[in-house]
Each structure stands twice: as C-alpha cells, then as structure tokens.
PDB file of N, CA and C in Angstrom:
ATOM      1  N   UNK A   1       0.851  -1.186   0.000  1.00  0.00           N
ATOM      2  CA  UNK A   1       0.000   0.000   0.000  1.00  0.00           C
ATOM      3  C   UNK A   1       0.893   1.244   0.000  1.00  0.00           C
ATOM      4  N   UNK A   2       0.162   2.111  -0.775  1.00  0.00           N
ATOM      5  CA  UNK A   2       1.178   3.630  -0.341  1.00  0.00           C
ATOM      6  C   UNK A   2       1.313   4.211   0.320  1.00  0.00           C
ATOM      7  N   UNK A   3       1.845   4.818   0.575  1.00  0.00           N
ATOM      8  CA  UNK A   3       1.665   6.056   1.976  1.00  0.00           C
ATOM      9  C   UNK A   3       1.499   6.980   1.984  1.00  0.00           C
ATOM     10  N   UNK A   4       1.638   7.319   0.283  1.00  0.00           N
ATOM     11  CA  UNK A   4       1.454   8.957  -0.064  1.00  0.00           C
ATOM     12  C   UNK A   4       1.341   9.657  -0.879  1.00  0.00           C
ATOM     13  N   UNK A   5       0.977  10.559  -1.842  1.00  0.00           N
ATOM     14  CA  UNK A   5       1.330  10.701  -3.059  1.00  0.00           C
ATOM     15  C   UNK A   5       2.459  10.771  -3.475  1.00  0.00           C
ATOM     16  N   UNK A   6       3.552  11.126  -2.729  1.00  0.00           N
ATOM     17  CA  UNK A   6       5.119  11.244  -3.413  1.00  0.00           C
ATOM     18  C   UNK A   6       5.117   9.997  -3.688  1.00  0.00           C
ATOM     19  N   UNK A   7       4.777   8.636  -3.026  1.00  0.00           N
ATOM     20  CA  UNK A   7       5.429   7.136  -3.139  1.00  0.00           C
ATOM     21  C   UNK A   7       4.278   7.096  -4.616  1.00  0.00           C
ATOM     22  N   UNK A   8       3.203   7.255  -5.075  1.00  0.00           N
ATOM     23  CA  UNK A   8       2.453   7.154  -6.277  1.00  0.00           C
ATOM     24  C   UNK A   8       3.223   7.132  -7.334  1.00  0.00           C
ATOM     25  N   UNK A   9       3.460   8.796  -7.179  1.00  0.00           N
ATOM     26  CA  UNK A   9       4.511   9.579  -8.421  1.00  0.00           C
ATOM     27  C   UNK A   9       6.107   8.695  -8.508  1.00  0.00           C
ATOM     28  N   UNK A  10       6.056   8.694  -7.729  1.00  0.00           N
ATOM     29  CA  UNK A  10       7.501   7.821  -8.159  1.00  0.00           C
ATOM     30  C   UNK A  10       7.477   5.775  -8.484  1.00  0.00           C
ATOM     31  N   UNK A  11       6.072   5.491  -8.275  1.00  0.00           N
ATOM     32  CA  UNK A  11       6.041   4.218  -8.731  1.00  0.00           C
ATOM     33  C   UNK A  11       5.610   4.557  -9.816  1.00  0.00           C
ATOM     34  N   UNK A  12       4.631   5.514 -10.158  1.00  0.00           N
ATOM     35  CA  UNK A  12       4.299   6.041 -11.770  1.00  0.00           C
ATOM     36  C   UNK A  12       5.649   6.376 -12.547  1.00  0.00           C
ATOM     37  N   UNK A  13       6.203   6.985 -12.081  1.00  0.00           N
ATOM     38  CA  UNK A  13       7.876   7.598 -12.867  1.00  0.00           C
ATOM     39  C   UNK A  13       8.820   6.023 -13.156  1.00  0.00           C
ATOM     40  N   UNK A  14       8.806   5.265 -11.973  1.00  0.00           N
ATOM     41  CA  UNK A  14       9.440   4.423 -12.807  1.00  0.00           C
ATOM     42  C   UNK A  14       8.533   3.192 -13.422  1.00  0.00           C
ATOM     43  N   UNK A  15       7.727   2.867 -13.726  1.00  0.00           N
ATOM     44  CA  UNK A  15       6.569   2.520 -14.344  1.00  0.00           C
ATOM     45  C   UNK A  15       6.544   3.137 -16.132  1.00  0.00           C
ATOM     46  N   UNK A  16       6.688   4.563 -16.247  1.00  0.00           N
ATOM     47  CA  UNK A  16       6.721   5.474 -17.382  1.00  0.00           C
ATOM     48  C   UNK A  16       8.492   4.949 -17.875  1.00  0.00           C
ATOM     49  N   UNK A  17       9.205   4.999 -16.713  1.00  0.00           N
ATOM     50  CA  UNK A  17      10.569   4.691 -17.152  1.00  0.00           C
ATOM     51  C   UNK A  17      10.979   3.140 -17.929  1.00  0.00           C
ATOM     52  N   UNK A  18      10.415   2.474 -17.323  1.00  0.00           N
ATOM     53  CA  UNK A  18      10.872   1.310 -18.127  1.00  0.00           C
ATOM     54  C   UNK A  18       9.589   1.333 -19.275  1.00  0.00           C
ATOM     55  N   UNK A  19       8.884   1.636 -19.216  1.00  0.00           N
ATOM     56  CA  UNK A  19       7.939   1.352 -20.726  1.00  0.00           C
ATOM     57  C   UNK A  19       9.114   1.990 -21.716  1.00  0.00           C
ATOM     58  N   UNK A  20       9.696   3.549 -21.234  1.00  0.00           N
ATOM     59  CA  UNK A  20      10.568   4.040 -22.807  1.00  0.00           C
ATOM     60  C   UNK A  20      11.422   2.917 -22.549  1.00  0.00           C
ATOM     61  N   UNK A  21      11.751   2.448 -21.696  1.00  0.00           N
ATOM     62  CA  UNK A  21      13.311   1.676 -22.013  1.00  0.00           C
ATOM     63  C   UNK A  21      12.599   0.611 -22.907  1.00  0.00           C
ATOM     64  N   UNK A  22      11.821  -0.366 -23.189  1.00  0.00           N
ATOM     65  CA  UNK A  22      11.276  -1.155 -23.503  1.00  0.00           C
ATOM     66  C   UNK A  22      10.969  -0.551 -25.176  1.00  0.00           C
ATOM     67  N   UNK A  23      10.275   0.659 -25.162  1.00  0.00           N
ATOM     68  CA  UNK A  23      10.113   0.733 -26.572  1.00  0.00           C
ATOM     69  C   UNK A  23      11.246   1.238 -27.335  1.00  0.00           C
ATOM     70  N   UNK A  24      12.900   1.896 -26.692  1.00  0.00           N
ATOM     71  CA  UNK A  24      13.744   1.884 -27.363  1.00  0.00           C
ATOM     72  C   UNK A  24      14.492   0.856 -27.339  1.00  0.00           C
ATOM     73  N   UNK A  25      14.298  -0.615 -26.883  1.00  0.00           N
ATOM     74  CA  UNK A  25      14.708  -2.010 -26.923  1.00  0.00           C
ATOM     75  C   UNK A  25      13.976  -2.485 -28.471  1.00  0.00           C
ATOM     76  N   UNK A  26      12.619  -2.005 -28.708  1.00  0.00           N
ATOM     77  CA  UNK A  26      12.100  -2.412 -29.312  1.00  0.00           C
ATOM     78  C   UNK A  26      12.634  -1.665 -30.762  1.00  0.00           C
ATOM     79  N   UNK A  27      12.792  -0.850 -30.868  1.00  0.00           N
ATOM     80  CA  UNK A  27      13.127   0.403 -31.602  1.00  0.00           C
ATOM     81  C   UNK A  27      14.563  -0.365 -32.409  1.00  0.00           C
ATOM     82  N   UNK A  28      15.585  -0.694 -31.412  1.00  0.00           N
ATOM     83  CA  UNK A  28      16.403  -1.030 -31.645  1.00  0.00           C
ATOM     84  C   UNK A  28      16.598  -2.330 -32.086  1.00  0.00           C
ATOM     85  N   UNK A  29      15.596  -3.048 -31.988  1.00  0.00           N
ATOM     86  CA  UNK A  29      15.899  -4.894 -32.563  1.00  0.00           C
ATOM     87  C   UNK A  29      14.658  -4.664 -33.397  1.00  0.00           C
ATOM     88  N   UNK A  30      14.516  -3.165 -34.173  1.00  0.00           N
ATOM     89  CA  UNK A  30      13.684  -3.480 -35.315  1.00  0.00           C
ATOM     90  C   UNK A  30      12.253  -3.879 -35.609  1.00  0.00           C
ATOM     91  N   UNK A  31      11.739  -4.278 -34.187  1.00  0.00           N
ATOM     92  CA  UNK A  31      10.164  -4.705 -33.977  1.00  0.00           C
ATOM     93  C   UNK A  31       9.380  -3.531 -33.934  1.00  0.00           C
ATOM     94  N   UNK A  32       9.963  -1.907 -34.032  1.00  0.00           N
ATOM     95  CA  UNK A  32       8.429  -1.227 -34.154  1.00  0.00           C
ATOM     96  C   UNK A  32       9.472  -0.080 -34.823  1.00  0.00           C
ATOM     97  N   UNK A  33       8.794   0.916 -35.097  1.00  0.00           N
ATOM     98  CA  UNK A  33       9.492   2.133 -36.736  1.00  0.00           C
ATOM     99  C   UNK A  33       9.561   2.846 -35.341  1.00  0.00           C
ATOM    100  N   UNK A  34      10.505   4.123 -35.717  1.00  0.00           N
ATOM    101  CA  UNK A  34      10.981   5.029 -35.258  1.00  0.00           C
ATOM    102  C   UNK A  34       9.742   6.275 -34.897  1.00  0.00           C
ATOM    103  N   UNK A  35       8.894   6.186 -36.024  1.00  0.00           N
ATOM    104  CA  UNK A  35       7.907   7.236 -35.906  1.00  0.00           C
ATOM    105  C   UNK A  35       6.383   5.978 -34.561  1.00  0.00           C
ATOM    106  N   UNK A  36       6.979   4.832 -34.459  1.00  0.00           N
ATOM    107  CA  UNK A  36       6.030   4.282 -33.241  1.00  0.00           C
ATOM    108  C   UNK A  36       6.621   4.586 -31.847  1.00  0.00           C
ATOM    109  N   UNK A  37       7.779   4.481 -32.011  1.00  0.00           N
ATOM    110  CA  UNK A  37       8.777   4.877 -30.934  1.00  0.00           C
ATOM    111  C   UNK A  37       8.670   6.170 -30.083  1.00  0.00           C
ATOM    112  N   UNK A  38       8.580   7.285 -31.140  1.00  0.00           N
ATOM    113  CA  UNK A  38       7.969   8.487 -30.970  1.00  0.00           C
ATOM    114  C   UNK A  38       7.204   8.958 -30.530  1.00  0.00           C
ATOM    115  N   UNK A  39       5.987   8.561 -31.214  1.00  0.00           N
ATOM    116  CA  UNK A  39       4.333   8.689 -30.591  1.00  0.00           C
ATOM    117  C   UNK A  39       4.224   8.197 -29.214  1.00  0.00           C
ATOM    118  N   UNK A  40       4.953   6.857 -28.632  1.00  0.00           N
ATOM    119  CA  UNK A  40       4.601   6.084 -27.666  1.00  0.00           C
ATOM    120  C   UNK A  40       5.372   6.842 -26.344  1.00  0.00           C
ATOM    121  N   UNK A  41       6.819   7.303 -27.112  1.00  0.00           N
ATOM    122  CA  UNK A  41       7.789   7.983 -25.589  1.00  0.00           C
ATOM    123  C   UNK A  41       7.224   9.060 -25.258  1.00  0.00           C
ATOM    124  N   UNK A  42       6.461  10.234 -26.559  1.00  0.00           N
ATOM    125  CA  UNK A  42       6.187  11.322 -26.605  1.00  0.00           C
ATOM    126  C   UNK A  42       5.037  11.660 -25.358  1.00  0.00           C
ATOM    127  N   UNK A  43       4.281  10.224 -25.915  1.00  0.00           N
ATOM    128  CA  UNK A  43       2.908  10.805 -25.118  1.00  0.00           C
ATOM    129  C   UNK A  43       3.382  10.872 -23.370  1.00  0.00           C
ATOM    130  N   UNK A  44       4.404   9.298 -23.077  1.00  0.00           N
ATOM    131  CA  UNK A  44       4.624   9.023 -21.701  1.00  0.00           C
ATOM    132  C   UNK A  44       5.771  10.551 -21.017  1.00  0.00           C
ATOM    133  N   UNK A  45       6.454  11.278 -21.861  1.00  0.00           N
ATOM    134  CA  UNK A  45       6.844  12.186 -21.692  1.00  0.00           C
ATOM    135  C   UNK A  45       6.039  13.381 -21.327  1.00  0.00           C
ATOM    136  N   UNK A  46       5.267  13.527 -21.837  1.00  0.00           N
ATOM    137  CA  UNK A  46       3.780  14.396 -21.495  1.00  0.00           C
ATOM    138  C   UNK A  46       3.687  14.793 -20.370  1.00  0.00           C
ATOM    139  N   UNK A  47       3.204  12.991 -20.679  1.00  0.00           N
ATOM    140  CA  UNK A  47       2.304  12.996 -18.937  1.00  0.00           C
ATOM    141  C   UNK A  47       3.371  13.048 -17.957  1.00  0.00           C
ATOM    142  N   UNK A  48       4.527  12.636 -17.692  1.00  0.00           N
ATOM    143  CA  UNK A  48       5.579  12.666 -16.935  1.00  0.00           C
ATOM    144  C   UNK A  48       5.399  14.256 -16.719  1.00  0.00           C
ATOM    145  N   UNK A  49       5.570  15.316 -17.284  1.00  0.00           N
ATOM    146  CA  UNK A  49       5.530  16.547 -17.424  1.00  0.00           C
ATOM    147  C   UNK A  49       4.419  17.278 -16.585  1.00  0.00           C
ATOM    148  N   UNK A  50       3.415  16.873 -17.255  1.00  0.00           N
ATOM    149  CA  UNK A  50       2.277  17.266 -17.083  1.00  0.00           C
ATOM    150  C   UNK A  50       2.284  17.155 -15.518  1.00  0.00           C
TER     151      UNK A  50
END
C-alpha cells in the first residue's frame, strides 16, 4: 500500500521509465518504426511533465 502521493509519483515515474526503455529495446531490434517509438515515448513524456 502507499503512503502517499510522493510514493504514487515515483512508482508512476518508474513505471513510465521502463515502458521508454522497452520501446527503445524495441526500436532497436527493429520490432516497431521510429515514428512508433515516438508517438509512444512522446505521449509518456507528457504525462511525466504534465
């Protein structure tokens, strides 16, 4: 269970973190185009932001 919103945000942050690592794994052994790569980090960058 959490304890707080800081502990949220930071299971969300690294949650957001390994998805990019995963789609520039993917990126890189050729299983998805550069412009999917994009769309997918872009949006999780966003929201990281946001």
């Amino acid at each position: 269970m959490y304890t707080s919103m800081d502990d949220i945000k930071k299971e969300i942050q690294k949650l957001c973190d390994d998805y990019i690592e995963i789609l520039e794994q993917l990126k890189d052994e050729g299983l998805i185009t550069d412009e999917t790569y994009e769309t997918c980090s872009a949006q999780k960058r966003m929201f990281l932001d946001g």
